[in-house]
N, C-alpha and C. Protein backbone atom coordinates (compact mmCIF):
# COMPACT_ATOMS: atom_id res chain seq x y z
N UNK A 1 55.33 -56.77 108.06
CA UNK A 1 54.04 -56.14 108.17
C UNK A 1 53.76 -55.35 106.90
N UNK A 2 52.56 -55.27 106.27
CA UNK A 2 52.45 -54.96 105.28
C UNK A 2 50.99 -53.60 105.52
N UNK A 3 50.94 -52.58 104.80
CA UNK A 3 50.59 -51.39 105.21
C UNK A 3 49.78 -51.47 103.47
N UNK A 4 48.22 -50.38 103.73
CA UNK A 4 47.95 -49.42 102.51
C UNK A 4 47.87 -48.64 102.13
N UNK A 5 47.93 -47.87 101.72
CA UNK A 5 47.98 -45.87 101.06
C UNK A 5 47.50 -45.95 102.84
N UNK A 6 46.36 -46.19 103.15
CA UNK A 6 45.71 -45.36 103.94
C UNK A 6 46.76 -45.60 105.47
N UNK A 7 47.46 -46.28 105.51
CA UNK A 7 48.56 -46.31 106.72
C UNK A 7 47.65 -47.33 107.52
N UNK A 8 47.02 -48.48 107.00
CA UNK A 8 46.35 -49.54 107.74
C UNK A 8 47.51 -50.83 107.23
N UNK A 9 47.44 -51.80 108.40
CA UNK A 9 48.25 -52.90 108.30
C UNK A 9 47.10 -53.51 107.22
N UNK A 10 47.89 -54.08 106.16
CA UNK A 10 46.98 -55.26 105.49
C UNK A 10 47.80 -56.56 105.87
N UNK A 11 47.36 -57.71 105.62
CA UNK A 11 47.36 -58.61 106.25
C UNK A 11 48.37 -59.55 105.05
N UNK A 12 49.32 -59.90 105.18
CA UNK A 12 50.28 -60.73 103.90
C UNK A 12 49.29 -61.69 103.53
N UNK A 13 48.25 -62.37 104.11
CA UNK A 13 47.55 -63.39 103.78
C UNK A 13 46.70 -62.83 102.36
N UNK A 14 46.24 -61.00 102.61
CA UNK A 14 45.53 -61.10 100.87
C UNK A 14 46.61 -60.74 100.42
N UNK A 15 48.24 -60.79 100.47
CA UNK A 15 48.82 -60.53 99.10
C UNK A 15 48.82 -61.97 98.29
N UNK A 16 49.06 -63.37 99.10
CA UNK A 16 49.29 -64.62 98.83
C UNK A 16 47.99 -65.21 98.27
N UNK A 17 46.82 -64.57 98.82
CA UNK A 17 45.40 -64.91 98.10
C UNK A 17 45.23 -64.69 96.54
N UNK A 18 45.87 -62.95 96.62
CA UNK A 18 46.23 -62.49 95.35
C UNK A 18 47.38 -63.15 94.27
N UNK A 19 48.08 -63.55 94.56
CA UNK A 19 49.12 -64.53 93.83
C UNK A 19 48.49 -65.58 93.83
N UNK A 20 47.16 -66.68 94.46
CA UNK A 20 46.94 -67.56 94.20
C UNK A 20 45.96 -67.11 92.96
N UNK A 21 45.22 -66.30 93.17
CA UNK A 21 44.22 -66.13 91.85
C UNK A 21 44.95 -65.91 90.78
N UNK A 22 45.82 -64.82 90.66
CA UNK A 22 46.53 -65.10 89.42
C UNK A 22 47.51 -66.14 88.65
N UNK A 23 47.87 -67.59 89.71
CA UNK A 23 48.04 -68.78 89.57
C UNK A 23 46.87 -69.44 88.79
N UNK A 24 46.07 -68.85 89.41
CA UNK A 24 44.49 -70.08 88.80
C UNK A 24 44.40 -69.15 87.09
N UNK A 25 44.58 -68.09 87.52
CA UNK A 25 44.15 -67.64 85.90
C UNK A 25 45.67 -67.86 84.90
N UNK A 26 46.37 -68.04 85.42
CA UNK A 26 47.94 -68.72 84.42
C UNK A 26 47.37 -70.24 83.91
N UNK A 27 46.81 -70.71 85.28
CA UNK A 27 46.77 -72.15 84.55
C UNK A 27 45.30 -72.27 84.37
N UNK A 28 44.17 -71.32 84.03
CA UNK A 28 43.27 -71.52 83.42
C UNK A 28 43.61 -71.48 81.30
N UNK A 29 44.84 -70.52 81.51
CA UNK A 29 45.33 -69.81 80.41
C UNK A 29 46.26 -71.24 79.40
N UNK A 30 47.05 -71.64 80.55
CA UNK A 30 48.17 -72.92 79.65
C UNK A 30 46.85 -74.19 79.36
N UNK A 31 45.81 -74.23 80.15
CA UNK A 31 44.57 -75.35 79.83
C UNK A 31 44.43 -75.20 78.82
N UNK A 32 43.85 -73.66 78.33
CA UNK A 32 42.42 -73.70 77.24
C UNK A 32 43.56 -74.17 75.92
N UNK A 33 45.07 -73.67 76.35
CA UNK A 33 46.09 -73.60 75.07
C UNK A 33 46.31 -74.98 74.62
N UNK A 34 46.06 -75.36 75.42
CA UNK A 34 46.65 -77.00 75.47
C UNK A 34 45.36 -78.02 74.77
N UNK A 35 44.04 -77.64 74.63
CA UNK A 35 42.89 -78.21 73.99
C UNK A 35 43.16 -77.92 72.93
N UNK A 36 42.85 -78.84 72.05
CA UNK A 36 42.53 -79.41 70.37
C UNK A 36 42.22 -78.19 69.88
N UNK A 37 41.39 -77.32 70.26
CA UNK A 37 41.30 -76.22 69.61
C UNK A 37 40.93 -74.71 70.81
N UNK A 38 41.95 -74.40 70.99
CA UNK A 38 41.58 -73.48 71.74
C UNK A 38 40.86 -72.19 71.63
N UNK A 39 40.50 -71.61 72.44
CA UNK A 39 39.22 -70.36 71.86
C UNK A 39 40.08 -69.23 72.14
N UNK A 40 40.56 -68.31 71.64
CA UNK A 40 41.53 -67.32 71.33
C UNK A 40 40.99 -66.22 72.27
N UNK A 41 39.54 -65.86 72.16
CA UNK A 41 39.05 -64.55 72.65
C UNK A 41 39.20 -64.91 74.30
N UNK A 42 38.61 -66.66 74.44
CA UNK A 42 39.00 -66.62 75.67
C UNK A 42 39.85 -66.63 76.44
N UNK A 43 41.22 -67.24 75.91
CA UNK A 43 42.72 -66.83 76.77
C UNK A 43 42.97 -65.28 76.45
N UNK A 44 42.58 -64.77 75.00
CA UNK A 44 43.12 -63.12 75.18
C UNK A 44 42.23 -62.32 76.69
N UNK A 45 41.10 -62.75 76.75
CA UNK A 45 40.71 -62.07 77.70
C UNK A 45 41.14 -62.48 79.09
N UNK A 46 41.52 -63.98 79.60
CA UNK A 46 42.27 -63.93 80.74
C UNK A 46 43.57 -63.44 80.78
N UNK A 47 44.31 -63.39 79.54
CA UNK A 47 45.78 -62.60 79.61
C UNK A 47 45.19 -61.41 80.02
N UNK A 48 44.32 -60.68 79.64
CA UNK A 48 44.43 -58.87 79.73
C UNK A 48 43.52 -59.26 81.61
N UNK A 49 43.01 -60.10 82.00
CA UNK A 49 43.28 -60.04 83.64
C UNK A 49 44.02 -60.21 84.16
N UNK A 50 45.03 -61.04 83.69
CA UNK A 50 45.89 -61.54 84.82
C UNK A 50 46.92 -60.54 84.78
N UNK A 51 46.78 -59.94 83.74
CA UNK A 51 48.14 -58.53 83.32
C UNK A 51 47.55 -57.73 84.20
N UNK A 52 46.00 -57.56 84.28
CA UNK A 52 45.72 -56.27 85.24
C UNK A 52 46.26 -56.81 86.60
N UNK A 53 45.77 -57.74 87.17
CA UNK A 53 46.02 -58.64 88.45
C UNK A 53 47.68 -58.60 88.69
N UNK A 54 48.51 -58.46 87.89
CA UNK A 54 49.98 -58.50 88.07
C UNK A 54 50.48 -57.18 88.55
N UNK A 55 49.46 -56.05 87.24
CA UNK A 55 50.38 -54.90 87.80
C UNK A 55 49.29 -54.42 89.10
N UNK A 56 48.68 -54.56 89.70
CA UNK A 56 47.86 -54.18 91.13
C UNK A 56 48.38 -55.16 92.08
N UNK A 57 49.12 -56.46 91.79
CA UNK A 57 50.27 -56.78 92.45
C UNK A 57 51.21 -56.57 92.70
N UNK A 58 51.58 -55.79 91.46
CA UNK A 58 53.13 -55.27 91.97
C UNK A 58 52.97 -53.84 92.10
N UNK A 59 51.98 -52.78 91.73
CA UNK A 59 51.55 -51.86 92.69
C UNK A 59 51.86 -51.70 94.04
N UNK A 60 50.54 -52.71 94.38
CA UNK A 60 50.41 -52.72 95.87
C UNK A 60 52.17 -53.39 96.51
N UNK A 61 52.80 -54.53 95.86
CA UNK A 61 54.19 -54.67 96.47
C UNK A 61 54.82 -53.22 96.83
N UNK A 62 55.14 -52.48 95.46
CA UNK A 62 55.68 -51.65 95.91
C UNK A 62 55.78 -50.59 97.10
N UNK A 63 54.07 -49.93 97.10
CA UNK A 63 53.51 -49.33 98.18
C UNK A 63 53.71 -49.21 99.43
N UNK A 64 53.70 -50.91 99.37
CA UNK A 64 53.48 -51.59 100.98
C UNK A 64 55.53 -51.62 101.48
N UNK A 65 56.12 -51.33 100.02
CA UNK A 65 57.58 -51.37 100.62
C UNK A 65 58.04 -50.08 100.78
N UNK A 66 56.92 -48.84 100.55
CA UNK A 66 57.64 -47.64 100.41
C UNK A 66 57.19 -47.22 101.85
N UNK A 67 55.61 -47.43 101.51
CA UNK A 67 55.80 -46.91 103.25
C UNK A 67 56.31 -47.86 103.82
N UNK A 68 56.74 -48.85 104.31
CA UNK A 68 57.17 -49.78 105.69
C UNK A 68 58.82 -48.76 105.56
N UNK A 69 59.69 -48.27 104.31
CA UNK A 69 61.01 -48.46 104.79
C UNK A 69 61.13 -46.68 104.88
N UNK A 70 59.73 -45.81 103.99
CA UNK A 70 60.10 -44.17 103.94
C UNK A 70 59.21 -43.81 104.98
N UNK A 71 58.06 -43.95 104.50
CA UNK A 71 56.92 -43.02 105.03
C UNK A 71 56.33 -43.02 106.55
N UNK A 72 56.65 -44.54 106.75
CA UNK A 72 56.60 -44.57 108.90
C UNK A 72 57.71 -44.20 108.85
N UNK A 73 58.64 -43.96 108.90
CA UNK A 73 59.27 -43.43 109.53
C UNK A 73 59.45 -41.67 109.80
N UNK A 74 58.85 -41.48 108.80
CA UNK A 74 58.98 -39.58 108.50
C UNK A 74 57.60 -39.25 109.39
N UNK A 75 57.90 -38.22 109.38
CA UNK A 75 56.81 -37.58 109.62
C UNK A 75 55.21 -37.24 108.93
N UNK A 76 53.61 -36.45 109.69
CA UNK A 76 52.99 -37.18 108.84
C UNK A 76 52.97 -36.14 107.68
N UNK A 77 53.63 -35.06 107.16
CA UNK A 77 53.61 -33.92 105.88
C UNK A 77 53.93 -34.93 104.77
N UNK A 78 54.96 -35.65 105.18
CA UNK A 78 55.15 -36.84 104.31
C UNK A 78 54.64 -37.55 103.58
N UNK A 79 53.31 -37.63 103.89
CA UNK A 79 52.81 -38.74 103.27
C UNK A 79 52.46 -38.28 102.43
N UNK A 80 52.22 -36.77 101.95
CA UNK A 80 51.62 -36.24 100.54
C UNK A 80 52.51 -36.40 99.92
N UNK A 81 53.88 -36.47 100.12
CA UNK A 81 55.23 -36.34 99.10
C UNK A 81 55.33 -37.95 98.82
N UNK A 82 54.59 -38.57 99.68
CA UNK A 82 54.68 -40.31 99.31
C UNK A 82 53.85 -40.33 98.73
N UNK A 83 52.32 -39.74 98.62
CA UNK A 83 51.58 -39.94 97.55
C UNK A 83 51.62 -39.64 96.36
N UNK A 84 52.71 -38.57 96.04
CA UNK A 84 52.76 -37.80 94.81
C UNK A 84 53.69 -38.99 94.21
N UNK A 85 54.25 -39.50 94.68
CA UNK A 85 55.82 -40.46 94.07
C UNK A 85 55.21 -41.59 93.66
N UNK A 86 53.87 -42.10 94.91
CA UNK A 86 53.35 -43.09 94.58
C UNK A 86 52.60 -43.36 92.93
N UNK A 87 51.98 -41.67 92.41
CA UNK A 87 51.19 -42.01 91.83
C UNK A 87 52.51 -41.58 90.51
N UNK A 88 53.39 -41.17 90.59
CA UNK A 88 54.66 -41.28 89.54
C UNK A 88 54.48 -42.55 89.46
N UNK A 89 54.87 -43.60 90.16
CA UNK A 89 55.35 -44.64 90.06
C UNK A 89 53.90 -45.80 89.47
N UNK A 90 52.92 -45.30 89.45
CA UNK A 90 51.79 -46.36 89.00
C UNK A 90 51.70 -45.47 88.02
N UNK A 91 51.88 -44.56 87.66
CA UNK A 91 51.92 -43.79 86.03
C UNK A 91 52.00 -44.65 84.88
């Protein structure tokens, strides 16, 4: 079961949605490289998405593993000390 900051179940189906889009933008990226002449501005600018798209993937991974194994289980004062760590950790 997968959880967000706000202590709502999210659903594993948008983390796998999310890994499919950043699939489509990898292999929008090895395409344009692979043409006779590829256009530079346009793979630099899908690299700097799919980099954003990776780390709000592995963000949210983390999150969703801190509360499932710390933060349900504690109590709710907790969750400010999970938010403070949280936002260490996306620092």
């Amino acid at each position: 079961m997968l959880y967000s900051l706000r202590m709502k179940k999210t659903s594993p189906h948008s983390v796998v949605d999310h890994v499919s889009r950043l699939e489509g933008q990898l292999a929008s990226i090895k395409k344009e490289l692979m043409t006779e002449a590829p256009d530079c501005a346009k793979v630099s600018q899908t690299l700097l998405s799919a980099s954003r798209s990776f780390a709000g993937l592995r963000e949210q991974c983390i999150e969703n593993f801190l509360l499932h194994h710390f933060v349900e289980k504690k109590k709710n004062h907790d969750e400010v000390l999970f938010k403070q760590l949280l936002a260490v950790v996306k620092g």
